[in-house]
N, C-alpha and C. Protein backbone atom coordinates (compact mmCIF):
# COMPACT_ATOMS: atom_id res chain seq x y z
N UNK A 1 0.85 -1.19 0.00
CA UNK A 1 0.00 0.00 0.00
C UNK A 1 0.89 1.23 0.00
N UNK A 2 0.29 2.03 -0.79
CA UNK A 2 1.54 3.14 -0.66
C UNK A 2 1.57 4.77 0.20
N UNK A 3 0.42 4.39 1.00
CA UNK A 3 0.41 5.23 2.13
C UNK A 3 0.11 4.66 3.47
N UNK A 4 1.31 4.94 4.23
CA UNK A 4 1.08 4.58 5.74
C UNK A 4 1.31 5.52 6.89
N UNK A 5 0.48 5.54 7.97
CA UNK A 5 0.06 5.88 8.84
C UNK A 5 1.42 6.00 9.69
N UNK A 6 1.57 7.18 9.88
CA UNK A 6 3.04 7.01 11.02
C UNK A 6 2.59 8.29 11.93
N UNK A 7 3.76 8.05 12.96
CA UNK A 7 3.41 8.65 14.36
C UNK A 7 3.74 10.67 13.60
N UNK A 8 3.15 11.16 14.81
CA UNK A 8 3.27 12.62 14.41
C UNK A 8 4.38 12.94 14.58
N UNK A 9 5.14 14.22 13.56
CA UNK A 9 6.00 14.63 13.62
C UNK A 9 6.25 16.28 14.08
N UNK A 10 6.75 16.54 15.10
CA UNK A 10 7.29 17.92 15.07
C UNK A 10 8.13 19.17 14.10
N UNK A 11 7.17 19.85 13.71
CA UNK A 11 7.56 20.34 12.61
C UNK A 11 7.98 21.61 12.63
N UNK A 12 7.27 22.53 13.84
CA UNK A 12 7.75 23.49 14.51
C UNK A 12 7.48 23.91 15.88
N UNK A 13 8.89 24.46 16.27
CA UNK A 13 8.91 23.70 17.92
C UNK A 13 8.92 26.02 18.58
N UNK A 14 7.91 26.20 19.00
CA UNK A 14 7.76 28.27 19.64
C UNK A 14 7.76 27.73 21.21
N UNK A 15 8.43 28.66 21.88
CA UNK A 15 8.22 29.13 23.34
C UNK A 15 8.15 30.19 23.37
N UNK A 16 7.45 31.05 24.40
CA UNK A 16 6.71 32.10 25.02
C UNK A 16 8.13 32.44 25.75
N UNK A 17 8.78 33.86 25.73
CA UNK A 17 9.80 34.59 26.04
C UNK A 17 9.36 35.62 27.40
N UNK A 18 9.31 35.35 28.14
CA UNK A 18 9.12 36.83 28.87
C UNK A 18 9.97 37.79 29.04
N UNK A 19 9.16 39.16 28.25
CA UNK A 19 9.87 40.34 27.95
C UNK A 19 8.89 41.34 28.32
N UNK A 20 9.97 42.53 28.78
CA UNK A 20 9.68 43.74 29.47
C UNK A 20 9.19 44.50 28.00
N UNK A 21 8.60 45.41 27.96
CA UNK A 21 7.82 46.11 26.79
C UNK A 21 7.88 45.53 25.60
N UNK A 22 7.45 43.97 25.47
CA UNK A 22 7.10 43.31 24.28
C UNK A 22 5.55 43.74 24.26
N UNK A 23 5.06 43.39 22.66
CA UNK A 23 3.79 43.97 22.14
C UNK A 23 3.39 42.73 21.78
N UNK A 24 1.79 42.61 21.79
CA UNK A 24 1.16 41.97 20.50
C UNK A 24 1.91 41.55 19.38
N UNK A 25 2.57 42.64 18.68
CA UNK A 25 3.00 43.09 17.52
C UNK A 25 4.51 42.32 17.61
N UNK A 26 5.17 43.06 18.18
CA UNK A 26 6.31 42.39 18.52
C UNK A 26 6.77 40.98 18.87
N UNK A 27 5.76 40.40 19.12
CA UNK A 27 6.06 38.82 19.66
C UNK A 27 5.26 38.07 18.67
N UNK A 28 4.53 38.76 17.13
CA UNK A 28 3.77 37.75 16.45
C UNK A 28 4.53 37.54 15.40
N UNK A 29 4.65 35.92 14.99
CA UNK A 29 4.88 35.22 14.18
C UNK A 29 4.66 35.94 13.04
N UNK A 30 5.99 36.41 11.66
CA UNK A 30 6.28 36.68 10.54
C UNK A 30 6.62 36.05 9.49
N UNK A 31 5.82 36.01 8.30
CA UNK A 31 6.23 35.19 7.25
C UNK A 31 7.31 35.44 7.03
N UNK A 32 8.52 34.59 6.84
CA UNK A 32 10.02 34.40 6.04
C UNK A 32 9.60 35.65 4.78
N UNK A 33 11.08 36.20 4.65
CA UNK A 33 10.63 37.05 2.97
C UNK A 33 10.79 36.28 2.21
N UNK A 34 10.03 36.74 1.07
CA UNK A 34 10.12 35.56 -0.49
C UNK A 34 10.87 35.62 -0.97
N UNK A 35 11.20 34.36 -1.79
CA UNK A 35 12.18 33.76 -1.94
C UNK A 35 12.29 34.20 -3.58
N UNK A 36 13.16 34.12 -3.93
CA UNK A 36 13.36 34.58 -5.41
C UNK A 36 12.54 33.69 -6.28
N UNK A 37 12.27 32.52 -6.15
CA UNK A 37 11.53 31.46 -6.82
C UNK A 37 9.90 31.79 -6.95
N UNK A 38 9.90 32.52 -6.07
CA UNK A 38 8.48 32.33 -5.67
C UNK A 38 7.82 33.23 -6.47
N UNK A 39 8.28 33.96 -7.31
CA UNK A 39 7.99 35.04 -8.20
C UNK A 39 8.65 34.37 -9.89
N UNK A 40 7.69 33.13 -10.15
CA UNK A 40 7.99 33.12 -10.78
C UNK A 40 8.19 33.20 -12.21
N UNK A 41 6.94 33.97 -12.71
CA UNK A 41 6.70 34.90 -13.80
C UNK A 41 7.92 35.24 -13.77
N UNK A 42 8.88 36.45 -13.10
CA UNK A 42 9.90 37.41 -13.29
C UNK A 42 11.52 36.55 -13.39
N UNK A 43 11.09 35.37 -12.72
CA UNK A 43 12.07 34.33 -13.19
C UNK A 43 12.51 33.91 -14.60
N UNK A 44 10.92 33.44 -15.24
CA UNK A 44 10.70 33.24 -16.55
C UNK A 44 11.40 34.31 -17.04
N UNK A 45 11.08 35.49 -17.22
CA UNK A 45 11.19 36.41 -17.83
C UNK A 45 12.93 36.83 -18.05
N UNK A 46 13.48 36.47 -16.29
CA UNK A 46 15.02 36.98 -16.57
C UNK A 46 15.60 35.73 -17.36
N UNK A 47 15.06 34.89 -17.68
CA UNK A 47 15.75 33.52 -18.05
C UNK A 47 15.86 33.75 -19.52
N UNK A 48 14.81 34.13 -20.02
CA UNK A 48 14.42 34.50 -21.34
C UNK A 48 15.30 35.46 -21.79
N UNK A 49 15.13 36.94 -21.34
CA UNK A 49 16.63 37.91 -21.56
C UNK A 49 17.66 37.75 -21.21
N UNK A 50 18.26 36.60 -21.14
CA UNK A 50 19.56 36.57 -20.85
C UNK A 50 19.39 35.53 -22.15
N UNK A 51 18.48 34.53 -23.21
CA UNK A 51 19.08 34.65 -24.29
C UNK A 51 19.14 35.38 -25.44
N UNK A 52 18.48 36.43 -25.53
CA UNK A 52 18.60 37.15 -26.22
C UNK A 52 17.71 39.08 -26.18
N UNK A 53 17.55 39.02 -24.73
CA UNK A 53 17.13 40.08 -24.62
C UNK A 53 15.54 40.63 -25.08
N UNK A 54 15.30 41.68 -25.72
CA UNK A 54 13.69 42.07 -26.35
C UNK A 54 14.39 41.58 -27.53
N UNK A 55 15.32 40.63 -27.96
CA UNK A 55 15.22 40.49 -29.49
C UNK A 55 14.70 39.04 -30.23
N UNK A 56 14.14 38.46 -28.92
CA UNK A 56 14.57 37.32 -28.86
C UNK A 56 15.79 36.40 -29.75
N UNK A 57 15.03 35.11 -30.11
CA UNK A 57 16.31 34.23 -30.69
C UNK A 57 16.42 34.51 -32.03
N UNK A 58 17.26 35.33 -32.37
CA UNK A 58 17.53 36.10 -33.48
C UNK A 58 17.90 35.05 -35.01
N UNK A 59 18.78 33.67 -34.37
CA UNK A 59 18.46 32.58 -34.96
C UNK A 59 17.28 32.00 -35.78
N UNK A 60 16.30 31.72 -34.97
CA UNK A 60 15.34 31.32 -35.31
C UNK A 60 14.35 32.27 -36.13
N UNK A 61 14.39 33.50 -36.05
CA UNK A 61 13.86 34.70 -36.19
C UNK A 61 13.98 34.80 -38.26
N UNK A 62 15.72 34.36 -38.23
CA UNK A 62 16.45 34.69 -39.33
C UNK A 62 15.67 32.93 -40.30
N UNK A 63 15.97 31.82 -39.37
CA UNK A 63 15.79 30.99 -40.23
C UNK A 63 14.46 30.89 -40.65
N UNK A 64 13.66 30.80 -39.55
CA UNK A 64 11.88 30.39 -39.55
C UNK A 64 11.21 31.13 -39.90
N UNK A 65 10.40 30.48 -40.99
CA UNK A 65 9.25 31.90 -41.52
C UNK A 65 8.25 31.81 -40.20
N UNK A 66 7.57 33.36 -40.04
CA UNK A 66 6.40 34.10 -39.29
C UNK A 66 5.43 32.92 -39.40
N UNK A 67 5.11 32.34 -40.63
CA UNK A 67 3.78 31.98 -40.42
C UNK A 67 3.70 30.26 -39.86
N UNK A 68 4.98 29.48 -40.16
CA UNK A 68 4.77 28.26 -40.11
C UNK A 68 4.39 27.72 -38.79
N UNK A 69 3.82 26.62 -38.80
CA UNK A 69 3.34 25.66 -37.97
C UNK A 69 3.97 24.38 -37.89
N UNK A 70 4.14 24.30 -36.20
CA UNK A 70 4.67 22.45 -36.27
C UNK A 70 4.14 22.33 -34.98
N UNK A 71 4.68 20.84 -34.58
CA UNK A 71 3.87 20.10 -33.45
C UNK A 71 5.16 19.46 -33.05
N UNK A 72 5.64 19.38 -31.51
CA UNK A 72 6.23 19.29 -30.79
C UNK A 72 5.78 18.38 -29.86
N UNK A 73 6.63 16.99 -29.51
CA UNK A 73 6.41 16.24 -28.03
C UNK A 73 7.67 16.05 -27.52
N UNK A 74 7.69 15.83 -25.93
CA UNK A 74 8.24 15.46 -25.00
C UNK A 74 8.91 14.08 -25.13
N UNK A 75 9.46 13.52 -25.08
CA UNK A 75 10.36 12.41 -24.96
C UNK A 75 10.55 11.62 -23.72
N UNK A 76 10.83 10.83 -22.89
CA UNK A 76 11.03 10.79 -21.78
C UNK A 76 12.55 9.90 -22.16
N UNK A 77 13.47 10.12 -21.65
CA UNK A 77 15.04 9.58 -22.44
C UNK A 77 14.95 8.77 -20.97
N UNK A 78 13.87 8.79 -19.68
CA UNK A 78 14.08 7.37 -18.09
C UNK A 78 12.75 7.13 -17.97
N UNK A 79 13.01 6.33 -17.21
CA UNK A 79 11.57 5.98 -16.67
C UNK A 79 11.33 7.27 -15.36
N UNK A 80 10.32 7.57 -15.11
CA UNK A 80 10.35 8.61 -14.08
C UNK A 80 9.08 9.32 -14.09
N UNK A 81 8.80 9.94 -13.26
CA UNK A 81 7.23 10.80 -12.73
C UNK A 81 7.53 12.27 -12.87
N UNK A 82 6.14 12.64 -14.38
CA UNK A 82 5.86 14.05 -14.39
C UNK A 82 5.87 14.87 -13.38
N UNK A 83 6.86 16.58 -13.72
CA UNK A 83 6.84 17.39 -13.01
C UNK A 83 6.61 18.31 -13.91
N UNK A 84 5.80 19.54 -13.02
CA UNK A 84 6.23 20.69 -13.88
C UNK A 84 5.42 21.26 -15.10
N UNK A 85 4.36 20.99 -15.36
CA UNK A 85 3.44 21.18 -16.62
C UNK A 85 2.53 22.26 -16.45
N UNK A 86 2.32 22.70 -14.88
CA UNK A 86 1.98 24.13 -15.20
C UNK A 86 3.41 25.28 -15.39
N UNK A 87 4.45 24.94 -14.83
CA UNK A 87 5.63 25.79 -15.02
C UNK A 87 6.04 25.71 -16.52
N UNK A 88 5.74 24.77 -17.13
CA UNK A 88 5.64 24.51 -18.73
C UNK A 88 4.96 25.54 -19.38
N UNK A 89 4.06 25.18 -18.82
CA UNK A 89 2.35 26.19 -19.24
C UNK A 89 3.10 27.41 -19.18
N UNK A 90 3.51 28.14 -18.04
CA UNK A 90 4.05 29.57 -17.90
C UNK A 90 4.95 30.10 -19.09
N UNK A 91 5.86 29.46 -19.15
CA UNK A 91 6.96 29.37 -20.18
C UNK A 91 6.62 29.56 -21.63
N UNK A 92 5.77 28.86 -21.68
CA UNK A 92 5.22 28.93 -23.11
C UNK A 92 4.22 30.07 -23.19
N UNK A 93 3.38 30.47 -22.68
CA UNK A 93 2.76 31.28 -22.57
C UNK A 93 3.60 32.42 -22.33
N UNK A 94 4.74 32.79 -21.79
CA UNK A 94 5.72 33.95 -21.70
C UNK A 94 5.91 33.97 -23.16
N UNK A 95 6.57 33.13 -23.58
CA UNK A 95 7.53 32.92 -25.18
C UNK A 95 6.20 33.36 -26.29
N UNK A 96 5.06 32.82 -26.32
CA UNK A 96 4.35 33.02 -27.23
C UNK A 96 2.87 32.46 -26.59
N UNK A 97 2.17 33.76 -26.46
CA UNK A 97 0.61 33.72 -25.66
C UNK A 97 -0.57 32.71 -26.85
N UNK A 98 0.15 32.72 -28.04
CA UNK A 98 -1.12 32.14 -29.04
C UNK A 98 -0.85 30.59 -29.15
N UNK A 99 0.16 30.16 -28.66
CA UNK A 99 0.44 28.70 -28.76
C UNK A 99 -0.66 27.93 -27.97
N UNK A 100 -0.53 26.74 -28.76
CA UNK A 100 -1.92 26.25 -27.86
C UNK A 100 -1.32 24.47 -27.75
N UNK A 101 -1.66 24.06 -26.35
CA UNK A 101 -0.82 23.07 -25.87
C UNK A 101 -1.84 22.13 -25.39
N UNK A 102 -1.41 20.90 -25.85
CA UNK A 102 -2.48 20.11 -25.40
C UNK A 102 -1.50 18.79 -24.58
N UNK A 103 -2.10 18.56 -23.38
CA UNK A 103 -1.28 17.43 -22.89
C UNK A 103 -1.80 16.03 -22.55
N UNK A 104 -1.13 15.18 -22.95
CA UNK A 104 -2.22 13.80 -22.61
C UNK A 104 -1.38 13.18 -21.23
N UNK A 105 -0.86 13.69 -20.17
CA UNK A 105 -0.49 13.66 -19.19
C UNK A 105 -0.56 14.43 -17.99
N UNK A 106 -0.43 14.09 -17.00
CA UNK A 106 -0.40 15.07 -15.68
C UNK A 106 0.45 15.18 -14.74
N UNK A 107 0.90 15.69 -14.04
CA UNK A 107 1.48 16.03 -12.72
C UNK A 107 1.53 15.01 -11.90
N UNK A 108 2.65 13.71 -11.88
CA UNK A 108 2.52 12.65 -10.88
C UNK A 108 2.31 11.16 -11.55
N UNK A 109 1.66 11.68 -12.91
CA UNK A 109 2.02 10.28 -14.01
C UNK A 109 3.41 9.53 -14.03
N UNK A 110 3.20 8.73 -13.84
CA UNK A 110 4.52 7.99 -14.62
C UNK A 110 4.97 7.87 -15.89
N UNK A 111 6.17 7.70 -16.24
CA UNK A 111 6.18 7.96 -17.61
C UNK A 111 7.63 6.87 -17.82
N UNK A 112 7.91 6.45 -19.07
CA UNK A 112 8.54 5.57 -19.29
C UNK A 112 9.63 5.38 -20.24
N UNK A 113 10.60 5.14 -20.85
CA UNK A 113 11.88 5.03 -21.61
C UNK A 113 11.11 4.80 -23.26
C-alpha cells in the first residue's frame, strides 16, 4: 500500500519569552521574505533575456518563416514521474501567448523510456 500511517512529527517547535515592553506586535509570528523562486513569472522572464534580450532568438527569427506551424512532443530519455506542466504552461505562454498546448499527461504520471 503506498500510504502509511506514522506517528506525528514535530515540525515546529515556539516558546513564550518573557519580555519587558514586548507587544502583540512584537512577539507575532512573521512570514520568512520571499524567496526569489516564488515570483515566478519574473524568473521566466530573466531567463528569457539573458538569451537574447527584447530580441529574442535572433536565430530562429532569421531561419523560420512568421507563419509556419509544427507540433512538438516530449520524450522521456528514463523511466520517471511528471513534473512541472503548469511551469511549462508559464513558459510557453511567456515565449508566445497564441500557442496552444495540449497534454495527454499530468502532474505525478509515470512515464517511461
Amino acid at each position: 500500500h503506498p500510504y502509511a500511517i506514522t506517528a506525528p512529527k514535530l515540525v515546529v517547535k515556539m516558546s513564550a519569552i518573557a519580555t519587558r515592553n514586548a507587544t502583540v506586535e512584537s512577539l507575532a509570528v512573521k512570514a520568512p521574505p520571499a524567496h526569489p523562486t516564488y515570483d515566478l513569472k519574473g524568473v521566466i522572464q530573466l531567463a528569457l533575456s539573458e538569451d537574447a534580450g527584447d530580441l529574442g532568438d535572433v536565430t530562429c527569427k532569421a531561419t523560420i518563416p512568421v507563419d509556419m506551424e509544427s507540433e512538438a512532443h516530449f520524450l522521456a530519455k528514463e523511466d520517471g514521474i511528471v513534473a512541472g506542466i503548469a511551469l511549462a504552461e508559464m513558459i510557453f505562454t511567456e515565449v508566445d501567448p497564441s500557442l496552444k498546448v495540449e497534454w495527454s499527461i499530468k502532474d505525478g504520471d509515470k512515464v517511461h523510456k
